[in-house]
Protein backbone atom coordinates (compact mmCIF):
# COMPACT_ATOMS: atom_id res chain seq x y z
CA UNK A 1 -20.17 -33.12 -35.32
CA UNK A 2 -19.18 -35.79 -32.05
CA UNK A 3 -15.70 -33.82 -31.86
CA UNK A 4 -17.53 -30.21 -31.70
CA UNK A 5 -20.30 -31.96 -29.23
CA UNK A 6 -17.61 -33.06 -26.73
CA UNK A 7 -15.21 -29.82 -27.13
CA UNK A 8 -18.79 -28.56 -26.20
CA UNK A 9 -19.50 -30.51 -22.93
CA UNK A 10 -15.72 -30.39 -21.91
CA UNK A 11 -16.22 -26.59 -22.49
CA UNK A 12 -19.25 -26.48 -20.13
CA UNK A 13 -18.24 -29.15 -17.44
CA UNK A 14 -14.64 -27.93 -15.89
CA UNK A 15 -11.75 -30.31 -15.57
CA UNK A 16 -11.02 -31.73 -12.24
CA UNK A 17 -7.93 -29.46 -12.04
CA UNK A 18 -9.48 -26.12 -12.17
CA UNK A 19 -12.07 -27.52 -9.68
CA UNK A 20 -8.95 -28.40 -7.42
CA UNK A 21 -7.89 -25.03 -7.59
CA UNK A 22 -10.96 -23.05 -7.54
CA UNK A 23 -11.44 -24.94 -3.91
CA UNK A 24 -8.14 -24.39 -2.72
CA UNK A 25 -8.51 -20.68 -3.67
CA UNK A 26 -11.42 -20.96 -2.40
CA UNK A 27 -10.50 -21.86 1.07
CA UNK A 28 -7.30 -19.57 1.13
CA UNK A 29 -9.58 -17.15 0.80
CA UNK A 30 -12.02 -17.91 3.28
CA UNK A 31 -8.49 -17.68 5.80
CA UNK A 32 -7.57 -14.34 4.82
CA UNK A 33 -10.83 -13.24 5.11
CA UNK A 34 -11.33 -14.49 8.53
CA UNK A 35 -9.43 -12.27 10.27
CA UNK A 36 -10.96 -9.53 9.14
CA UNK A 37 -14.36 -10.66 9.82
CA UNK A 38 -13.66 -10.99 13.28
CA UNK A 39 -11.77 -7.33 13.48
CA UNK A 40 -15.15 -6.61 12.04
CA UNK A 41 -17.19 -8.13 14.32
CA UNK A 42 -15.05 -7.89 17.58
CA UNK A 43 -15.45 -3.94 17.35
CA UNK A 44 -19.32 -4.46 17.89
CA UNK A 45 -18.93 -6.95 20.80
CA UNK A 46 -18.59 -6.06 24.31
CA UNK A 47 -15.34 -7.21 25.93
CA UNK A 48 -16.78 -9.81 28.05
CA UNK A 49 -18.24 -11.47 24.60
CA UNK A 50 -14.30 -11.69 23.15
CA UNK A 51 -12.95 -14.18 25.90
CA UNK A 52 -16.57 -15.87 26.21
CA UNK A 53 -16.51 -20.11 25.82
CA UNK A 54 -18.01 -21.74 23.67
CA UNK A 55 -17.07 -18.96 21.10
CA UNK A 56 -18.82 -17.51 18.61
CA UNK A 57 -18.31 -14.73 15.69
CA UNK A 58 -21.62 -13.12 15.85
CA UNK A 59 -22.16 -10.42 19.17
CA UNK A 60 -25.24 -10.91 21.09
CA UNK A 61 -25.82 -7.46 20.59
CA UNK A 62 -23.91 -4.75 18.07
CA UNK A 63 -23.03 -1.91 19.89
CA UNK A 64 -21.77 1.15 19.17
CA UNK A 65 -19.85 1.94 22.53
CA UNK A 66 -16.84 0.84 21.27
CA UNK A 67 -16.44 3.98 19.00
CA UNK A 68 -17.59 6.63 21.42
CA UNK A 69 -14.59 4.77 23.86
CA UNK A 70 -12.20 4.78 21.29
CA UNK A 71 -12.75 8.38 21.06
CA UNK A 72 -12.47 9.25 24.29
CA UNK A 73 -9.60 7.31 25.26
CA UNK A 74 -7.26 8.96 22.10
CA UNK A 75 -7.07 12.39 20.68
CA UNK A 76 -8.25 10.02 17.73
CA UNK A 77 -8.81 13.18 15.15
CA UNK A 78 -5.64 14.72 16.09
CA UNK A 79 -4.12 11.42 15.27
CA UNK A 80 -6.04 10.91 12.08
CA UNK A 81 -4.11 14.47 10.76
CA UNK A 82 -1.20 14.07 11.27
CA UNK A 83 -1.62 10.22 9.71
CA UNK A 84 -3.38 12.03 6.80
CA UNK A 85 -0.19 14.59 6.59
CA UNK A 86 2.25 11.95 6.38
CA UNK A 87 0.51 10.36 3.26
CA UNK A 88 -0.14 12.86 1.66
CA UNK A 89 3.13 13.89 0.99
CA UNK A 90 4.23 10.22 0.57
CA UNK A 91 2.04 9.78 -2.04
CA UNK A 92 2.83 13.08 -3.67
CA UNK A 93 6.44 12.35 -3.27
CA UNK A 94 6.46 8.74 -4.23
CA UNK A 95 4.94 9.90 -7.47
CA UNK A 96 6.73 12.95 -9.03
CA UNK A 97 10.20 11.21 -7.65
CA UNK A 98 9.71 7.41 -8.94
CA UNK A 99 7.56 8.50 -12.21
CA UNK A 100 10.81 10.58 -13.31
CA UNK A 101 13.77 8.18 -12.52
CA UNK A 102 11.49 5.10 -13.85
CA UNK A 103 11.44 7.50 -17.15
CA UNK A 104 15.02 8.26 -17.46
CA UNK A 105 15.62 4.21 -16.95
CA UNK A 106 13.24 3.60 -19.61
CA UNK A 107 12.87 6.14 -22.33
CA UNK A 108 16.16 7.86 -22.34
CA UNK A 109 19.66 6.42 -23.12
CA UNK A 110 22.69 7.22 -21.22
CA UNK A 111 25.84 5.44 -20.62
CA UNK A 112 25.68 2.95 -17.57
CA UNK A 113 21.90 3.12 -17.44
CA UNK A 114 21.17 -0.51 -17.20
CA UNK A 115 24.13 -0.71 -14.80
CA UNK A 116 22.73 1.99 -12.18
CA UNK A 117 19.62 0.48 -12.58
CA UNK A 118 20.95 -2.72 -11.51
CA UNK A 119 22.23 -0.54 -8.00
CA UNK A 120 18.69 0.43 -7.47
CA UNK A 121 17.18 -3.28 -7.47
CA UNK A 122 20.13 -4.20 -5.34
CA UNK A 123 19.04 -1.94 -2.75
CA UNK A 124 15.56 -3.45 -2.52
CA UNK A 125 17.35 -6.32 -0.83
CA UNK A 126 18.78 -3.66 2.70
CA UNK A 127 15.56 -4.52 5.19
CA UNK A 128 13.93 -1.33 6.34
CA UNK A 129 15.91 -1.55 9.75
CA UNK A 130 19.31 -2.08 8.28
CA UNK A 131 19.20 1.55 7.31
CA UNK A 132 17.27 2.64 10.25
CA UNK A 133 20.20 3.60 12.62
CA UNK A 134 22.21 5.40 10.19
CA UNK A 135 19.08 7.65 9.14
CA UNK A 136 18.56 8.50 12.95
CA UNK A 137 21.75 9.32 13.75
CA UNK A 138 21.76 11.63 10.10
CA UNK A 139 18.44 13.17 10.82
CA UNK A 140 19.74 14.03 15.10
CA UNK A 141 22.67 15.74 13.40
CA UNK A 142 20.11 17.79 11.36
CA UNK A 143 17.60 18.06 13.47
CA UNK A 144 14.79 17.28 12.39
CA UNK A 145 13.73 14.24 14.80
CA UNK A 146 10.68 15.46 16.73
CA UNK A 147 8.70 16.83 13.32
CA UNK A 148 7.25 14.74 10.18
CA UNK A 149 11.03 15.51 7.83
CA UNK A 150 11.93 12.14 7.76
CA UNK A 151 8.71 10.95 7.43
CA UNK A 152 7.99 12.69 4.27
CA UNK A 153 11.48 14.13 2.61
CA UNK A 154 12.85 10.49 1.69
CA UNK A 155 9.77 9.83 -0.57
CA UNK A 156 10.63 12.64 -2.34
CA UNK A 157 14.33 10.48 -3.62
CA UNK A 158 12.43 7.57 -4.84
CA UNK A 159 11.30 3.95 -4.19
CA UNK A 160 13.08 1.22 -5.56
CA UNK A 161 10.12 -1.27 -5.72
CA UNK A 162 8.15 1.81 -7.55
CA UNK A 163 10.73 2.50 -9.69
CA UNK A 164 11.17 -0.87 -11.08
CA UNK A 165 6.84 -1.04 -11.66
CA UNK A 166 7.06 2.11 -12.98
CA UNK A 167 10.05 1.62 -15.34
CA UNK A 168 8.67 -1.53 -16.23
CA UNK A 169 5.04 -0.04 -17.48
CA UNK A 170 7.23 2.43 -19.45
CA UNK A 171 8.99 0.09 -21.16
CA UNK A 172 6.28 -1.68 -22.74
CA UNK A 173 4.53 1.91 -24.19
CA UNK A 174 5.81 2.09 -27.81
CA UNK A 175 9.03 4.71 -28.48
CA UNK A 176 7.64 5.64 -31.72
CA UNK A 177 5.17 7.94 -29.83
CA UNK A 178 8.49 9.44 -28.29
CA UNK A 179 9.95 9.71 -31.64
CA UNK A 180 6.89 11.50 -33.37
CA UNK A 181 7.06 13.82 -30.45
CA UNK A 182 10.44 14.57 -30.85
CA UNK A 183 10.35 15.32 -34.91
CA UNK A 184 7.48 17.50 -34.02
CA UNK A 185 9.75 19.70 -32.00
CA UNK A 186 8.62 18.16 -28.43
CA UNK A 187 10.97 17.96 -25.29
CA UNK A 188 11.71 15.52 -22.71
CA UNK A 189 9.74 17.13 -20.51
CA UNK A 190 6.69 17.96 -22.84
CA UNK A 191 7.07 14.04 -23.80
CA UNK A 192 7.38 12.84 -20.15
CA UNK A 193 4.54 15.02 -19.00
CA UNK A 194 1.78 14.76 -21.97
CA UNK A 195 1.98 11.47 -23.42
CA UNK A 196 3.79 8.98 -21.51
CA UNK A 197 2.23 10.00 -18.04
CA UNK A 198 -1.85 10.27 -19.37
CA UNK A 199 -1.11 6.48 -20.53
CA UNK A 200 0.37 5.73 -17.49
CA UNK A 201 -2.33 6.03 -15.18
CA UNK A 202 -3.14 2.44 -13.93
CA UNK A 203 0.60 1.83 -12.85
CA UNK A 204 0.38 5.38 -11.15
CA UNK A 205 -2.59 4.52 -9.33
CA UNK A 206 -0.72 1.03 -7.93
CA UNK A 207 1.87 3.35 -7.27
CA UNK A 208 -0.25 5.76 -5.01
CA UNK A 209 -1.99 2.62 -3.81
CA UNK A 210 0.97 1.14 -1.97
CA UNK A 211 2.30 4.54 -0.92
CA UNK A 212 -0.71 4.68 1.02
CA UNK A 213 -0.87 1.44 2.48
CA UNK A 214 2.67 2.18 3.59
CA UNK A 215 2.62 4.88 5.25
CA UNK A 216 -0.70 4.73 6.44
CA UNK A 217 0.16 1.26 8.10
CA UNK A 218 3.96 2.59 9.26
CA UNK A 219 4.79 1.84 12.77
CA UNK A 220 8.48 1.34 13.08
CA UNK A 221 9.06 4.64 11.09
CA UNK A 222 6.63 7.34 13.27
CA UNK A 223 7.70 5.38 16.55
CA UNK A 224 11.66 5.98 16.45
CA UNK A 225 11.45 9.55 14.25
CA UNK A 226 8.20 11.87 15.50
CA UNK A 227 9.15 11.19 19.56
CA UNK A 228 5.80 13.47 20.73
CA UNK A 229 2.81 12.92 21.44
CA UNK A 230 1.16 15.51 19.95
CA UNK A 231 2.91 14.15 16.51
CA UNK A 232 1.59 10.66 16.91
CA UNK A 233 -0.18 8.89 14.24
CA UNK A 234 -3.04 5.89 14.53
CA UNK A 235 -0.80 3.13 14.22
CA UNK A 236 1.46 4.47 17.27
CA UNK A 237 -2.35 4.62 18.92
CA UNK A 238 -3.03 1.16 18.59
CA UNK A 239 0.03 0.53 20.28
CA UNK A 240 -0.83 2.93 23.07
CA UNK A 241 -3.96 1.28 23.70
CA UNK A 242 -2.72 -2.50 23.45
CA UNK A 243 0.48 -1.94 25.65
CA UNK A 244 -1.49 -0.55 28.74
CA UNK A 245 -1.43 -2.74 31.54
CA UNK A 246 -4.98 -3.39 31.10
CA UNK A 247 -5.71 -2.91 27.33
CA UNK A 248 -9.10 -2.67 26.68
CA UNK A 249 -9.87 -5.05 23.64
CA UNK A 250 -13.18 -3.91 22.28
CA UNK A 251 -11.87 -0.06 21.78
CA UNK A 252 -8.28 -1.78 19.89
CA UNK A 253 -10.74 -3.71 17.38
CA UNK A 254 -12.48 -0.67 16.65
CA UNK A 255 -9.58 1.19 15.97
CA UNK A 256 -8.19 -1.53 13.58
CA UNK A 257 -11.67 -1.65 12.02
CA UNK A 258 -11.50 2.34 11.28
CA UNK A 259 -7.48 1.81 10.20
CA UNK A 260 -8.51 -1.19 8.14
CA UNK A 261 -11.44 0.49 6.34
CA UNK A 262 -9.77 3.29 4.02
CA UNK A 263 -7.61 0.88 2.78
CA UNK A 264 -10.32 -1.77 1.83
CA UNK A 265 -12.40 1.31 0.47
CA UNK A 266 -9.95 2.77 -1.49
CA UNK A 267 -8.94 -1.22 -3.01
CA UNK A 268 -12.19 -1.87 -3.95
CA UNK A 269 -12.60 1.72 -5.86
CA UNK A 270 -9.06 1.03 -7.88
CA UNK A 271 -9.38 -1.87 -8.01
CA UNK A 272 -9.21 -2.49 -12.08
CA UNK A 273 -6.41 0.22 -12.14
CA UNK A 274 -4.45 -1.61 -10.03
CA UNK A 275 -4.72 -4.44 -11.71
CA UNK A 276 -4.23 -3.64 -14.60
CA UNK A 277 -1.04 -1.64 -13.31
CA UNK A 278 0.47 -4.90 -12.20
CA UNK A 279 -0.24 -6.75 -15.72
CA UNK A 280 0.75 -4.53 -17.85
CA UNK A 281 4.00 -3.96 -15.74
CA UNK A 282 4.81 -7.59 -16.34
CA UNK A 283 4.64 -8.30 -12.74
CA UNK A 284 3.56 -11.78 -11.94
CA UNK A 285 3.24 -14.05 -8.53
């Protein structure tokens, strides 16, 4: 009876580790979260109230100025399209592409599979702008610099990070399902498309999830391909705005603060699906 009354109280009173680490999470968070509150807040300032000393994160007054400038000084909805084009068709691509190589390097067998799969997490390693001269110079040749091509076409090859989730998630569904399929007359296809996809929803949603955070947050990419105006997207527009000679400050944080609220949105909403993409994918840290 003493044993189960102390595995009791040690049950209800935490250790002094876990309370360590719940108040270093604690305050990590509160640091990541700080930014944001002040993008938040900053947006409802006026600009005068940003640079004012002694500082202070609340504005006198929230106003709504900021919004009505922000609209004024960028075709904002034009922008907002053509962002809304580009990931579309990078999540659409980053699906169908990824879902069917992760499927051939999980459920099928072919000589050298674990071998060429071995080339595709090498090329994880070749930053973004290592590859970003040759696929200018490709793309002048073919012309399509000046439109949204090489914005959208390469998500239609495949990701190597999604690949690697998504091959991962498929390795852990059972191939006995596969094999009852198969006896029952089933092909690849039918296989790929009506069993192992419908149980593959969480890691599809991560999938979408970072496509869209991607492309939706892609600078580099839109600012050396698209080359007009009229093709610009909002991330380009923040950069208009902040690299004027006299950027105005209030309209930037309300830009950020409409960039920076689809994403949290759309997190919050898939929020078990994603995580429960990354677990059962068996990727941890």
């Amino acid at each position: 009876m003493k044993s189960t009354r102390a595995s009791a109280r040690r049950r209800k009173f935490p250790s002094l580790e876990a309370v360590t680490l719940y108040v270093i999470l604690t305050v990590l968070a509160i640091l990541f979260v700080l930014p944001v509150f002040y993008l938040f807040m900053g947006a409802f300032k006026a600009e005068s109230e940003l640079f004012r000393v002694p500082f202070k994160w609340l504005p006198d007054k929230f106003i709504l100025d900021n919004f009505s400038n922000m609209f004024q000084s960028i075709p904002f909805m034009r922008y907002l399209k053509n962002t809304m084009i580009i990931v579309a068709f990078n999540i659409v691509g980053s699906l169908l592409s990824c879902s069917l190589v992760a499927y051939g390097f999980s459920r099928l067998r072919w000589p050298g599979r674990d071998k060429v799969f071995i080339l595709v997490l090498i090329t994880m390693i070749l930053p973004y702008q290592v590859t970003l001269v040759p696929l200018f110079l490709m793309f002048t040749k073919i012309k399509w610099i000046g439109t949204f091509l090489p914005l959208i076409v390469p998500c239609f090859f495949g990701n190597p990070f999604f690949i690697f989730l998504l091959r991962q998630f498929f390795t852990g569904i059972p191939q006995d399902i596969s094999e009852a399929a198969r006896i029952d007359g089933a092909s690849e296809f039918t296989i790929f498309s009506r069993l192992i996809l419908p149980m593959a929803k969480p890691a599809l949603t991560t999938v979408a999830l970072f496509a869209f955070i991607r492309s939706w947050n892609d600078f580099l990419g839109p600012l050396v391909f698209l080359g007009r105006d009229e093709l610009y997207t909002l991330s380009l527009a923040a950069s208009m705005l902040k690299s004027n000679l006299d950027p105005n400050w209030s309209v930037l944080l309300a830009l950020g603060t409409v960039m920076i609220l689809p994403v949290l949105l759309i997190f919050f909403v898939m929020q078990k699906y994603f995580i429960q993409g990354i677990a059962m994918s068996g990727i941890k840290g």
